[in-house]
PDB file of N, CA and C in Angstrom:
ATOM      1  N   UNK A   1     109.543  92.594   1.243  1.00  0.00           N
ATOM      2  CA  UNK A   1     110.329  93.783   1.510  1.00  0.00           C
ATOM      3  C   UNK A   1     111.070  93.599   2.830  1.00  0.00           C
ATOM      4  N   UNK A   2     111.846  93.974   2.712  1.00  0.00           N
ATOM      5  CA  UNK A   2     113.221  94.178   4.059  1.00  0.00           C
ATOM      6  C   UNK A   2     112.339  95.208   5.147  1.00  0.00           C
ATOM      7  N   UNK A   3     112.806  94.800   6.225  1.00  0.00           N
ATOM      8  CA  UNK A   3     112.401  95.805   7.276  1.00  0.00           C
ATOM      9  C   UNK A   3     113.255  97.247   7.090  1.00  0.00           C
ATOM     10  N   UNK A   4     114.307  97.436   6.580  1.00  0.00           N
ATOM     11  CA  UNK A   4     115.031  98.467   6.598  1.00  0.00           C
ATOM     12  C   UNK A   4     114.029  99.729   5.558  1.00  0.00           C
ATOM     13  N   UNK A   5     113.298  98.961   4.380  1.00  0.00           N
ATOM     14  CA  UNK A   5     112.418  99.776   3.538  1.00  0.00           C
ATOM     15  C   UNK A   5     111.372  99.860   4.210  1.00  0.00           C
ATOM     16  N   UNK A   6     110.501  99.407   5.264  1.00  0.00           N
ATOM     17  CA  UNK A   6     109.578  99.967   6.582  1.00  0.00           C
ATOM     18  C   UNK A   6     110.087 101.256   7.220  1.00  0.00           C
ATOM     19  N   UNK A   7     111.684 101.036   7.858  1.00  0.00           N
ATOM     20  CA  UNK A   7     112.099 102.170   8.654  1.00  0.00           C
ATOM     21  C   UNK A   7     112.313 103.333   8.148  1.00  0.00           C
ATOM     22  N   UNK A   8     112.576 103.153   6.515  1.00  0.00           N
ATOM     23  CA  UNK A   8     112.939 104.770   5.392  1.00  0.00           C
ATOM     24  C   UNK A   8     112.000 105.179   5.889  1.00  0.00           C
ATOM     25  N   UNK A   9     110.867 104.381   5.304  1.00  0.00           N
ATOM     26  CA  UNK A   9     109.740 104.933   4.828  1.00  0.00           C
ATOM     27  C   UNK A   9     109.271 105.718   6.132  1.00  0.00           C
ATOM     28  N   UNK A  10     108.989 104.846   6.818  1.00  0.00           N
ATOM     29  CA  UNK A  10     108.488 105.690   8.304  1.00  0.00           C
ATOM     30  C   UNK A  10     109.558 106.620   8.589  1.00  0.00           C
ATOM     31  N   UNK A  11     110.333 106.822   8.647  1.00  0.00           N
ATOM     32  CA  UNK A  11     111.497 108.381   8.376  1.00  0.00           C
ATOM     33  C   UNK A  11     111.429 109.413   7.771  1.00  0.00           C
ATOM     34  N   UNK A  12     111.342 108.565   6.313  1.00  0.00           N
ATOM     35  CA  UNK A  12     110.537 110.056   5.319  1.00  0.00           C
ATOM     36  C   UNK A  12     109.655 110.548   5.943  1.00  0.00           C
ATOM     37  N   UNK A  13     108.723 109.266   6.094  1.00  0.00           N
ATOM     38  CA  UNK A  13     107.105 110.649   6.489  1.00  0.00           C
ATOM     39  C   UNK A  13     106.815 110.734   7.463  1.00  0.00           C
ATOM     40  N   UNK A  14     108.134 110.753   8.929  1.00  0.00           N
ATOM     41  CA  UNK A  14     108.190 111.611   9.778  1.00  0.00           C
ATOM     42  C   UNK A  14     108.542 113.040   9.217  1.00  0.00           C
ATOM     43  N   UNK A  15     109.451 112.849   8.949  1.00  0.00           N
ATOM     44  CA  UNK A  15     110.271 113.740   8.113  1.00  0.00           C
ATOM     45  C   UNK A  15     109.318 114.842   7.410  1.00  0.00           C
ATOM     46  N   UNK A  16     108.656 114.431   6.774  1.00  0.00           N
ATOM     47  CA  UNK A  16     107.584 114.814   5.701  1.00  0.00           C
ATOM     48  C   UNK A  16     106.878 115.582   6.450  1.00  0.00           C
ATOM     49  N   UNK A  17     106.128 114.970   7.404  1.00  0.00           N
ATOM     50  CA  UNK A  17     104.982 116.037   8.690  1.00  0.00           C
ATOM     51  C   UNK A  17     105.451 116.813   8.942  1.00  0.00           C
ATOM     52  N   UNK A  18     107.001 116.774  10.175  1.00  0.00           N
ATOM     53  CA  UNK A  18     107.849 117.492  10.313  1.00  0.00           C
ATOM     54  C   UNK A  18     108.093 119.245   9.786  1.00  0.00           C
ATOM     55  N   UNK A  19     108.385 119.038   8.417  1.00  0.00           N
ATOM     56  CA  UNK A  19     108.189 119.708   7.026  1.00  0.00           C
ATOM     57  C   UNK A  19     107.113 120.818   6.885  1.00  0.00           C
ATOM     58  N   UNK A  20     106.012 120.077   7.242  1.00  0.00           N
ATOM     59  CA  UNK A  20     104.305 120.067   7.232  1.00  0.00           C
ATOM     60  C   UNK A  20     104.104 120.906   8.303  1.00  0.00           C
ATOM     61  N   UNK A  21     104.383 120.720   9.526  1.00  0.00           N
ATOM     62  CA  UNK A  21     104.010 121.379  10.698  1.00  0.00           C
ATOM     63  C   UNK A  21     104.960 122.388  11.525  1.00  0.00           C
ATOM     64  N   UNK A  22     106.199 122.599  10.811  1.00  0.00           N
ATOM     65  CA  UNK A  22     107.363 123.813  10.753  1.00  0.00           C
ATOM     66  C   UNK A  22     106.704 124.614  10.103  1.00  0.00           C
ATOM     67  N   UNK A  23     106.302 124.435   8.585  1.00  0.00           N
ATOM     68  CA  UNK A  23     105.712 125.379   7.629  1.00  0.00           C
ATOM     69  C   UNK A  23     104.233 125.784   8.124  1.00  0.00           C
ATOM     70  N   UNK A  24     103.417 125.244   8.731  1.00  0.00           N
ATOM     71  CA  UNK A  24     102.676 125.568   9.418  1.00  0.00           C
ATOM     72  C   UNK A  24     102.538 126.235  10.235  1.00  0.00           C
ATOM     73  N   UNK A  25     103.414 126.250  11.299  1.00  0.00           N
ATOM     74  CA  UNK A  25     103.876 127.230  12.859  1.00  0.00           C
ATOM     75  C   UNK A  25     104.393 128.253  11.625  1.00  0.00           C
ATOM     76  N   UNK A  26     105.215 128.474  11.135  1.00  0.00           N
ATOM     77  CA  UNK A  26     105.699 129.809  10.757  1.00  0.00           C
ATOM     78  C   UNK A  26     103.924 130.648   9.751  1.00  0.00           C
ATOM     79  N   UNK A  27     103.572 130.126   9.495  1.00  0.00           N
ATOM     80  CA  UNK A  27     102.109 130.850   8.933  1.00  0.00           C
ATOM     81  C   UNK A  27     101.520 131.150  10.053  1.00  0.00           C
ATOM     82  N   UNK A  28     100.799 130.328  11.037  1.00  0.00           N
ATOM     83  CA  UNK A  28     100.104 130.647  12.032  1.00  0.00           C
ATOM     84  C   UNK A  28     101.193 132.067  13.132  1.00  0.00           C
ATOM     85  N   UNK A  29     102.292 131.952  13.485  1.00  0.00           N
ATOM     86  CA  UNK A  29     102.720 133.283  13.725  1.00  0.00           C
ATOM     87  C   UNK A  29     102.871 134.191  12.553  1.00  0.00           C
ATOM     88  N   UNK A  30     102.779 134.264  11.507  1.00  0.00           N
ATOM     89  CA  UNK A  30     102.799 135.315  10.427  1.00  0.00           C
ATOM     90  C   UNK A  30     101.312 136.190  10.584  1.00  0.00           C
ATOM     91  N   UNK A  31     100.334 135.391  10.933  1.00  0.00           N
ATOM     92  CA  UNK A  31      99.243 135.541  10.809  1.00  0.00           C
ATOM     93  C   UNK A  31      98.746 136.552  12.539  1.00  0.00           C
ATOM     94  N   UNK A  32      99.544 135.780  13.397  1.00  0.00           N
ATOM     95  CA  UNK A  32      99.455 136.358  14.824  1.00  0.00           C
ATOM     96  C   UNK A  32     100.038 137.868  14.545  1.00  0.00           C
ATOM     97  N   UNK A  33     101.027 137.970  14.098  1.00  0.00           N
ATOM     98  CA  UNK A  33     101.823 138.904  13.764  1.00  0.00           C
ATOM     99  C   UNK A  33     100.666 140.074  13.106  1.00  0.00           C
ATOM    100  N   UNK A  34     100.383 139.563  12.077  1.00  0.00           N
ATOM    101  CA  UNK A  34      99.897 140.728  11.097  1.00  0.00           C
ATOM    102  C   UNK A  34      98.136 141.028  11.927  1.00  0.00           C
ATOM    103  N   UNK A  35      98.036 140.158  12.788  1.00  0.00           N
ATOM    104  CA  UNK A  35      96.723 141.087  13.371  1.00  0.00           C
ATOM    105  C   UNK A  35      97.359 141.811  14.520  1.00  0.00           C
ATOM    106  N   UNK A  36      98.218 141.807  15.218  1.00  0.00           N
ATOM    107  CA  UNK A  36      98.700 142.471  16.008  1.00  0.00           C
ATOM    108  C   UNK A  36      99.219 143.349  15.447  1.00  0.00           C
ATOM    109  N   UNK A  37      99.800 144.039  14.523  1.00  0.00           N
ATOM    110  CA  UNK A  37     100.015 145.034  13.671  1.00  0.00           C
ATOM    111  C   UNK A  37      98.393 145.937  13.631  1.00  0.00           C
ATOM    112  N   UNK A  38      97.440 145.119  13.049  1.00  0.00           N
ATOM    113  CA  UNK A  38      96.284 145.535  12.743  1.00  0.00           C
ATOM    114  C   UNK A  38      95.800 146.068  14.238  1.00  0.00           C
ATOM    115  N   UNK A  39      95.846 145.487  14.991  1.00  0.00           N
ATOM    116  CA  UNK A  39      95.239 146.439  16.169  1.00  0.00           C
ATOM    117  C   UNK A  39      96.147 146.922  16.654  1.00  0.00           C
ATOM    118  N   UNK A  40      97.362 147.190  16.619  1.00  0.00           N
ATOM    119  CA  UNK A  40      98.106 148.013  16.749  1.00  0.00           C
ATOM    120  C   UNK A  40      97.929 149.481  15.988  1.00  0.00           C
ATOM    121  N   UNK A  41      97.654 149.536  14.347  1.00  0.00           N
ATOM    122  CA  UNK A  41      97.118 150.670  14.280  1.00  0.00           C
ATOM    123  C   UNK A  41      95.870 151.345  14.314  1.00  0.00           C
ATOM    124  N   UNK A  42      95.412 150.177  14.347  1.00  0.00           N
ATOM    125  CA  UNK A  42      94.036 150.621  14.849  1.00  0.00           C
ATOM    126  C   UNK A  42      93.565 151.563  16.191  1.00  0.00           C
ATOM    127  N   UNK A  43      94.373 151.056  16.721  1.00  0.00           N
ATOM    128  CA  UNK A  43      94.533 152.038  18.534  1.00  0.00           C
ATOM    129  C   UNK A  43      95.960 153.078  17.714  1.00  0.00           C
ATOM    130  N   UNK A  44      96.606 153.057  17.477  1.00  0.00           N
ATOM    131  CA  UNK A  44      96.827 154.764  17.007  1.00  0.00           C
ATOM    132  C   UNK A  44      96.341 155.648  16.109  1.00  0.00           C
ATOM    133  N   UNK A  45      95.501 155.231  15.096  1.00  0.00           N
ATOM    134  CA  UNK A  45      94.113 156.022  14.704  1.00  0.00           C
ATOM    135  C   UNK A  45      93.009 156.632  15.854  1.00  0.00           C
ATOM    136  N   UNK A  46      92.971 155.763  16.661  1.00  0.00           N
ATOM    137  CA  UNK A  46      92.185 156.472  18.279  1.00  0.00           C
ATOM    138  C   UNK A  46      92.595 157.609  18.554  1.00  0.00           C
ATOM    139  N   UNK A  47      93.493 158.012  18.755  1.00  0.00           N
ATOM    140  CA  UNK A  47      94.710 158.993  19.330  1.00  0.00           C
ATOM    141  C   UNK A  47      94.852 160.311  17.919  1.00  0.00           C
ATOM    142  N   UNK A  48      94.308 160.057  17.165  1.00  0.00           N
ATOM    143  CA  UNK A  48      94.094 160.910  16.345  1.00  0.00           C
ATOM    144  C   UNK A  48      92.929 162.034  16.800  1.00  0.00           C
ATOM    145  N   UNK A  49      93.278 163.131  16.319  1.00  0.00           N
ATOM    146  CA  UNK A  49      92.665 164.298  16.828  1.00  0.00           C
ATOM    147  C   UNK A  49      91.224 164.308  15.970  1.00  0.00           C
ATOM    148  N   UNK A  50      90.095 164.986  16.369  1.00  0.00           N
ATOM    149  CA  UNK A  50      88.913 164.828  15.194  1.00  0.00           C
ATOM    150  C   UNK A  50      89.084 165.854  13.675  1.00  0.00           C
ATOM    151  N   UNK A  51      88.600 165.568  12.814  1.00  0.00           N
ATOM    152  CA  UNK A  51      88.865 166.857  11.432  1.00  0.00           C
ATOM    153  C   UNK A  51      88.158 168.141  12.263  1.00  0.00           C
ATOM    154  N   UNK A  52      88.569 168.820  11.853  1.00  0.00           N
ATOM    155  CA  UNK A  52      87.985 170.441  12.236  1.00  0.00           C
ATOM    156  C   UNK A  52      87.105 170.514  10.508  1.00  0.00           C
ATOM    157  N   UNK A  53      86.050 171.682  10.960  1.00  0.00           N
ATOM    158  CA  UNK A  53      85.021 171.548   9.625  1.00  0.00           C
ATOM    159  C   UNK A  53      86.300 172.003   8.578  1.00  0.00           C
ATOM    160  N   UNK A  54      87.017 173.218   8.926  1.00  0.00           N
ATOM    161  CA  UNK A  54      87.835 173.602   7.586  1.00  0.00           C
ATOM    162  C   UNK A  54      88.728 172.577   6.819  1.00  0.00           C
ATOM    163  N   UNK A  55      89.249 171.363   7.425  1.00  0.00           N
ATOM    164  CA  UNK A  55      89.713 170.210   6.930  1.00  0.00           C
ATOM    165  C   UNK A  55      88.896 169.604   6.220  1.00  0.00           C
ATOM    166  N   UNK A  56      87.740 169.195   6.804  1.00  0.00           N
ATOM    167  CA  UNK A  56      86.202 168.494   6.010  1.00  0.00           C
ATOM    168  C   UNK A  56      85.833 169.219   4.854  1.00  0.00           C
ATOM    169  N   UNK A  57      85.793 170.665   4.772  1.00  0.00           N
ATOM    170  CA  UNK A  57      85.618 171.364   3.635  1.00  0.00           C
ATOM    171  C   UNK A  57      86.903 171.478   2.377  1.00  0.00           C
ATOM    172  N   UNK A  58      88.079 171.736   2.963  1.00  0.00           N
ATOM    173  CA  UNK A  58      89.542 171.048   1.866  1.00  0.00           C
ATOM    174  C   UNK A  58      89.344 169.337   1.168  1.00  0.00           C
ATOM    175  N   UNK A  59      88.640 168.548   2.048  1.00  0.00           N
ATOM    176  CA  UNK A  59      88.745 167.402   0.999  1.00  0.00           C
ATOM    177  C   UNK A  59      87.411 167.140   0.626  1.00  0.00           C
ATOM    178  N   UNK A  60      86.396 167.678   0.834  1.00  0.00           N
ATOM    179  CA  UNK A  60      84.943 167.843  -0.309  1.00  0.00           C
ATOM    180  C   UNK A  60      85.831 168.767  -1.445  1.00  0.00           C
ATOM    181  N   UNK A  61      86.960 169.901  -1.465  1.00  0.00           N
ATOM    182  CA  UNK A  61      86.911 170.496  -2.429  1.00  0.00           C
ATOM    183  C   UNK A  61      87.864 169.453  -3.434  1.00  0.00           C
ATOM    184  N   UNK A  62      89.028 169.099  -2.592  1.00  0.00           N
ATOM    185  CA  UNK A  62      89.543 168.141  -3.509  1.00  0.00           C
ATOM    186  C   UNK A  62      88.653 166.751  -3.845  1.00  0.00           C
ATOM    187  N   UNK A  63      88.203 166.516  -3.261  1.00  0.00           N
ATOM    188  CA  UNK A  63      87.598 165.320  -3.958  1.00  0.00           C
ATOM    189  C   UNK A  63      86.785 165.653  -5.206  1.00  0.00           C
ATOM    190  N   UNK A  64      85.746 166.721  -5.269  1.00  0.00           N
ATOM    191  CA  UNK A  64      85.332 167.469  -5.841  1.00  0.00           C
ATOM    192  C   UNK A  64      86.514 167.784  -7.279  1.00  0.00           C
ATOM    193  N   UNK A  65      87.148 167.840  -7.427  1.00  0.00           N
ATOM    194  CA  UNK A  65      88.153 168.566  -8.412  1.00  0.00           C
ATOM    195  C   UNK A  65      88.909 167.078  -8.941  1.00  0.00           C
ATOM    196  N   UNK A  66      88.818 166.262  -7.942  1.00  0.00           N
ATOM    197  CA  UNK A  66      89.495 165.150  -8.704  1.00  0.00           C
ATOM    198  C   UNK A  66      88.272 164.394  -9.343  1.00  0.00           C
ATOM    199  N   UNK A  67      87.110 164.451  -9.455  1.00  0.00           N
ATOM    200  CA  UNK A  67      85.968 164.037  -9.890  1.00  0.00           C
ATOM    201  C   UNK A  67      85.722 164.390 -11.212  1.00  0.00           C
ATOM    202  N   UNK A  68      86.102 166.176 -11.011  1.00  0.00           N
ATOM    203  CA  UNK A  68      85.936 166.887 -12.064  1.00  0.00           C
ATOM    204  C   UNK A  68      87.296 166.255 -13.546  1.00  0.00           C
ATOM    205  N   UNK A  69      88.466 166.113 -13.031  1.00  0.00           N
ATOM    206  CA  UNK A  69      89.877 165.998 -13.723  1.00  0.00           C
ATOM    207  C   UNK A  69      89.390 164.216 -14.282  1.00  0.00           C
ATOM    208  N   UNK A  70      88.452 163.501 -13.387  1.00  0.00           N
ATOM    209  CA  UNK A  70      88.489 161.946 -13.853  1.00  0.00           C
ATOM    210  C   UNK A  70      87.500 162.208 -15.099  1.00  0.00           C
ATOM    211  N   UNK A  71      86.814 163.104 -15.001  1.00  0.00           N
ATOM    212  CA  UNK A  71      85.458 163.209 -15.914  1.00  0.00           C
ATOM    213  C   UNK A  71      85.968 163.640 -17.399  1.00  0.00           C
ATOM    214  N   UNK A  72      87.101 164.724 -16.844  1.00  0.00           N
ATOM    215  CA  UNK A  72      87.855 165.101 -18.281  1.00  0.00           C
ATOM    216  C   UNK A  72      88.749 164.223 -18.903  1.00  0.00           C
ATOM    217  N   UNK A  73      89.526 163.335 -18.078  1.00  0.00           N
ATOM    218  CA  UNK A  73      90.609 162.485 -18.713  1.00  0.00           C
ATOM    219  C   UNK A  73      89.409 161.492 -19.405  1.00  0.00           C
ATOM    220  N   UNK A  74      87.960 160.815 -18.860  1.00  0.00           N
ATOM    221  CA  UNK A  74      87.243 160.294 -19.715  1.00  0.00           C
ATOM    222  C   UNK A  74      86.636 160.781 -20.657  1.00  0.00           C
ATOM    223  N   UNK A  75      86.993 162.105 -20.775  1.00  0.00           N
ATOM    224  CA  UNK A  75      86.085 162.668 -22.311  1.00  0.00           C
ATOM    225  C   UNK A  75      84.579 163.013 -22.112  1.00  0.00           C
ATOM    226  N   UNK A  76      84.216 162.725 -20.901  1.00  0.00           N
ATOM    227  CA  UNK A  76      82.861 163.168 -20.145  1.00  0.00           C
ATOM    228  C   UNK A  76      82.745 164.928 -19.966  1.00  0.00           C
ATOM    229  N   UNK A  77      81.724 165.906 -20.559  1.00  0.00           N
ATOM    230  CA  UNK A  77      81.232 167.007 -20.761  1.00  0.00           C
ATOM    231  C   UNK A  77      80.534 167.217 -19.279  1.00  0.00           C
ATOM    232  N   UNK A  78      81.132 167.796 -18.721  1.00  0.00           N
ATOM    233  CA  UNK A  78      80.485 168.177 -17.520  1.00  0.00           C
ATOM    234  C   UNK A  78      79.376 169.535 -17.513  1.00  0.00           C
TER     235      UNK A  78
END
């Protein structure tokens, strides 16, 4: 073989890694990204006020009623 088919080759699969480790950096910040999102809302859920009982009692009733509506769409006799 010619030295010139050594130098492709070692070109391509610079080339090739290259490829390999671009596509790589863009995942590893995708990934930086989306946990910084994640504790990002995570600390504005903090900042949320606590339920008052009359809120706590509105979604026992709805939950309650959507329990009841899943039981009927299954044909379940409550």
């Amino acid at each position: 073989m010619e030295p010139s088919v050594y130098l492709e080759m070692g070109l391509v699969g610079l080339a090739g890694i290259g490829v390999l480790t671009a596509g790589a950096l863009r995942g590893w910040r995708g990934w930086l990204e989306l946990k910084r999102l994640e504790l990002q809302a995570r600390t504005s859920d903090a900042d949320l006020p606590a339920p008052t009982m009359s809120s706590r009692i509105e979604l026992a009733d709805l939950k309650e009623r959507i329990r009841k509506l899943e039981a009927i769409a299954a044909g379940v006799d409550i």
